[in-house]
Protein backbone atom coordinates (compact mmCIF):
# COMPACT_ATOMS: atom_id res chain seq x y z
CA UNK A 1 14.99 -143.23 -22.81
CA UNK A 2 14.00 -146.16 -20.18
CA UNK A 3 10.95 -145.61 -18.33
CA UNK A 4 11.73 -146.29 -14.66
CA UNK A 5 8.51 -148.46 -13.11
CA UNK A 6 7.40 -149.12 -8.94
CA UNK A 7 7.00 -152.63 -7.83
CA UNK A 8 3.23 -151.28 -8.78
CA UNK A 9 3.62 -150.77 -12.42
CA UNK A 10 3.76 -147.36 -12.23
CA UNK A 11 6.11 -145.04 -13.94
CA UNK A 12 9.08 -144.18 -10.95
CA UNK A 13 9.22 -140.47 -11.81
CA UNK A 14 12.19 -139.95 -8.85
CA UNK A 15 13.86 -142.26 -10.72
CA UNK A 16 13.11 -140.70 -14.26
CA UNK A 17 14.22 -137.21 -12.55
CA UNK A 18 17.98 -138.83 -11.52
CA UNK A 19 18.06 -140.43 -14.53
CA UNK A 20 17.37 -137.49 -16.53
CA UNK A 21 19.83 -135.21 -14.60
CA UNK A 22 22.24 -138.23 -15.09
CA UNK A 23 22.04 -137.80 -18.76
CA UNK A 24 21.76 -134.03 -19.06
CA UNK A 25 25.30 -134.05 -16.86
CA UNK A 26 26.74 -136.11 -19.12
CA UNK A 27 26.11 -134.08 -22.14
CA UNK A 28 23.04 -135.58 -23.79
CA UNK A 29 21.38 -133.04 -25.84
CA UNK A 30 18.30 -134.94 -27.25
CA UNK A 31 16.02 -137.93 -25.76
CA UNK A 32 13.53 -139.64 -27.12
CA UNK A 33 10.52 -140.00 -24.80
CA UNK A 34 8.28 -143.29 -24.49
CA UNK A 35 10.08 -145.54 -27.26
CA UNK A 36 10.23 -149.23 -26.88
CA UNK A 37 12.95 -148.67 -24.59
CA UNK A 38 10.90 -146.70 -22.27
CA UNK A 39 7.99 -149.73 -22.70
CA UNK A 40 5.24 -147.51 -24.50
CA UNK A 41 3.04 -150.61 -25.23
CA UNK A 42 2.76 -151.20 -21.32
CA UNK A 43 1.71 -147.48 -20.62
CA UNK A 44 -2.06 -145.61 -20.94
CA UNK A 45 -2.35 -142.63 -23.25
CA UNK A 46 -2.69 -140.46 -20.18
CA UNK A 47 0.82 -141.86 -18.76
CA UNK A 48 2.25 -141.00 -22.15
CA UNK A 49 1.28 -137.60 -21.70
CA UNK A 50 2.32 -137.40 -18.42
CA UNK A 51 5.64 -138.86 -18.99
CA UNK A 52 5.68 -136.28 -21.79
CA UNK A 53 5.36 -133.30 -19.48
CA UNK A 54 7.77 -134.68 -17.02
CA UNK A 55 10.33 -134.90 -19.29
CA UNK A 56 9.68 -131.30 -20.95
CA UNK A 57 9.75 -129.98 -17.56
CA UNK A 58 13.26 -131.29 -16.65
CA UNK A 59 14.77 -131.98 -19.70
CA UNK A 60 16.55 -128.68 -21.29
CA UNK A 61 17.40 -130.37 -24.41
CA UNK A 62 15.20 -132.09 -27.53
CA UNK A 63 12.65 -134.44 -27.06
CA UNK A 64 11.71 -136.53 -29.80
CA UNK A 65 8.32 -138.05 -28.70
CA UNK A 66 7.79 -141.51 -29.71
CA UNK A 67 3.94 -141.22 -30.26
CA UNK A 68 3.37 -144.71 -32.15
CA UNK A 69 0.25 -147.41 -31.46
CA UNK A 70 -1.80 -149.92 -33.31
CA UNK A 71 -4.91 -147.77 -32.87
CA UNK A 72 -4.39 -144.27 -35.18
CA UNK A 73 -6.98 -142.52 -32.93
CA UNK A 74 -4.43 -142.81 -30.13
CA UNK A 75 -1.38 -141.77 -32.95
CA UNK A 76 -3.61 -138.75 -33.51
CA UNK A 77 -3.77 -137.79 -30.00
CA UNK A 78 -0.29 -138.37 -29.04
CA UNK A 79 0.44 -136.11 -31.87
CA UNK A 80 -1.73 -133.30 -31.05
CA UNK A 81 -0.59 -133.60 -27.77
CA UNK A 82 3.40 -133.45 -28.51
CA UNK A 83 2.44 -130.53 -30.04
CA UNK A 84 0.26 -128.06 -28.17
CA UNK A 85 0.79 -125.48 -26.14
CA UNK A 86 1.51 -126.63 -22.88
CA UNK A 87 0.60 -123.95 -20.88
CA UNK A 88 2.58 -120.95 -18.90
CA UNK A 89 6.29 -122.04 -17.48
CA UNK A 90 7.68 -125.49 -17.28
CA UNK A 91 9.15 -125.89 -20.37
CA UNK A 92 12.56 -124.47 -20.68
CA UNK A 93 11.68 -122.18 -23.94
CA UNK A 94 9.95 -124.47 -25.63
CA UNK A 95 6.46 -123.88 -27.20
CA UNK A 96 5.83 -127.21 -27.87
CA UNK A 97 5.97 -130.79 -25.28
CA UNK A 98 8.06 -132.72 -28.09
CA UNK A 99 10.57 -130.82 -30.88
CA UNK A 100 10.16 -133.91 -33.26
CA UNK A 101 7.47 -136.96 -33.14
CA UNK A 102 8.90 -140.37 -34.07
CA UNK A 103 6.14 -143.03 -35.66
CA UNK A 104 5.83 -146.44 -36.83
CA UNK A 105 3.31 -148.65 -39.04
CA UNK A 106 1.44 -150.78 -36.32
CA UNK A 107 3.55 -154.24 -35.15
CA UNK A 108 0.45 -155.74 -34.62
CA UNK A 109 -0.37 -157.10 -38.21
CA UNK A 110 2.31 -159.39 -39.84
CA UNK A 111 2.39 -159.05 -43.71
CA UNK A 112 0.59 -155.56 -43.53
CA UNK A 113 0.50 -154.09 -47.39
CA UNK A 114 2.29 -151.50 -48.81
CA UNK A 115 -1.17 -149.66 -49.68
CA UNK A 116 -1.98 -150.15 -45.66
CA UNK A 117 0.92 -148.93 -44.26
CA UNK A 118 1.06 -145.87 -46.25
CA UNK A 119 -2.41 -144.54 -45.33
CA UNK A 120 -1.25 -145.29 -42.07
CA UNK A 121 1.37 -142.97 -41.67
CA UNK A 122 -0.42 -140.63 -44.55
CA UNK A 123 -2.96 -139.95 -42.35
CA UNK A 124 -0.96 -139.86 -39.12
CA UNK A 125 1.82 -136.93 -41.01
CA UNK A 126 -1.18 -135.12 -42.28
CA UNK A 127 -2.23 -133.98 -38.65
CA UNK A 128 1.19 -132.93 -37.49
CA UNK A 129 3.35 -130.18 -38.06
CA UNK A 130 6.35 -131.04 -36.06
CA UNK A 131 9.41 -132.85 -37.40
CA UNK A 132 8.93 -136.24 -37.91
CA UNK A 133 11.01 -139.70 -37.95
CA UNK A 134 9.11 -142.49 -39.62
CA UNK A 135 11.06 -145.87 -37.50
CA UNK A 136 11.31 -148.64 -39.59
CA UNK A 137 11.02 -151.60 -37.78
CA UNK A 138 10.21 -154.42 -36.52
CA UNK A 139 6.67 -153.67 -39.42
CA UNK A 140 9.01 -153.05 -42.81
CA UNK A 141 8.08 -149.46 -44.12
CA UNK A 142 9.29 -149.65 -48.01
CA UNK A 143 11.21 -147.40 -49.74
CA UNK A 144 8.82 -146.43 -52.27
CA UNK A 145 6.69 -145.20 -49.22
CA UNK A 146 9.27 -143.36 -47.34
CA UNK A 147 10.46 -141.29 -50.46
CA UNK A 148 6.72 -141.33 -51.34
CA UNK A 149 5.86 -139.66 -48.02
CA UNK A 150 8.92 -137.40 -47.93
CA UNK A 151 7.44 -135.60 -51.01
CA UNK A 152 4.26 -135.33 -49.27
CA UNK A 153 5.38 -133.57 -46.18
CA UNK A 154 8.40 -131.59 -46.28
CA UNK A 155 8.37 -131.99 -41.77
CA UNK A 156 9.52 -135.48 -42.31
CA UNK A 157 13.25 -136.02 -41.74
CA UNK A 158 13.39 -139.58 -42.83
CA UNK A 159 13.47 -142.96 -41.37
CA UNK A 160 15.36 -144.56 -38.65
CA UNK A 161 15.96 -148.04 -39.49
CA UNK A 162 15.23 -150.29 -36.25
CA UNK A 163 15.87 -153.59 -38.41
């Protein structure tokens, strides 16, 4: 999902609403919210969240909540956040702001190891209970950590390869 910006840098929610009726018209059923599409790098941890609830609020279908960052304090919170309570009305039967969470290793470290990327996302699965995507890409997760991980936490779905 793009995120729309102002000619101030900040996130064109009229925009986002057209957009998301656009897509919801044409028969979209599932979105995935702040990816590098939708420029999550450029936006705060409190924009995340608020693009979040925007998009549960007037999107009927699944959101899959792209909570990835190079810090895993701000993975952490992006996670708890996709999945608590949000609060009375607002979000179209559902108890949760995101039905799935999709992560990746950090891009900021070329030639990460094998052992670093898989306390990484170790850690990161250990806190969350909603399904979860692993992305692979453009930071290689390898095989042996994917299956690895998928026999650690039953939530995870599997990978989708961005390479």
């Amino acid at each position: 999902l793009l995120t729309p910006f102002t000619d101030f840098g900040e996130i064109d929610f009229g925009s986002l609403e057209s957009h998301l009726q656009f897509l919801e018209a044409a028969g979209i059923s599932s979105i995935i919210c702040g990816d590098n599409a939708g420029e999550y790098p450029s936006l705060t941890l409190e924009e995340r969240q608020r693009l979040l609830n925007f998009c549960r609020q007037r999107f009927s279908g699944q959101i899959i909540n792209h909570v990835s960052a190079s810090a895993l304090y701000d993975v952490l919170q992006l996670i708890a956040y996709s999945g608590g309570l949000a609060g009375a009305g607002g979000l179209g039967g559902h108890s949760t702001r995101a039905d799935a969470i999709l992560l990746q290793p950090p891009q900021a470290f070329a030639g990460a190891n094998e052992e670093g990327i898989e306390a990484f996302l170790h850690e990161a699965l250990s806190s969350c209970a909603l399904p979860s995507i692993i992305l692979n890409g453009p930071t290689a997760v390898p095989p042996r950590v994917c299956e690895a991980l998928s026999q650690d936490f039953p939530h995870m779905l599997g990978t989708f390869d961005a390479t």
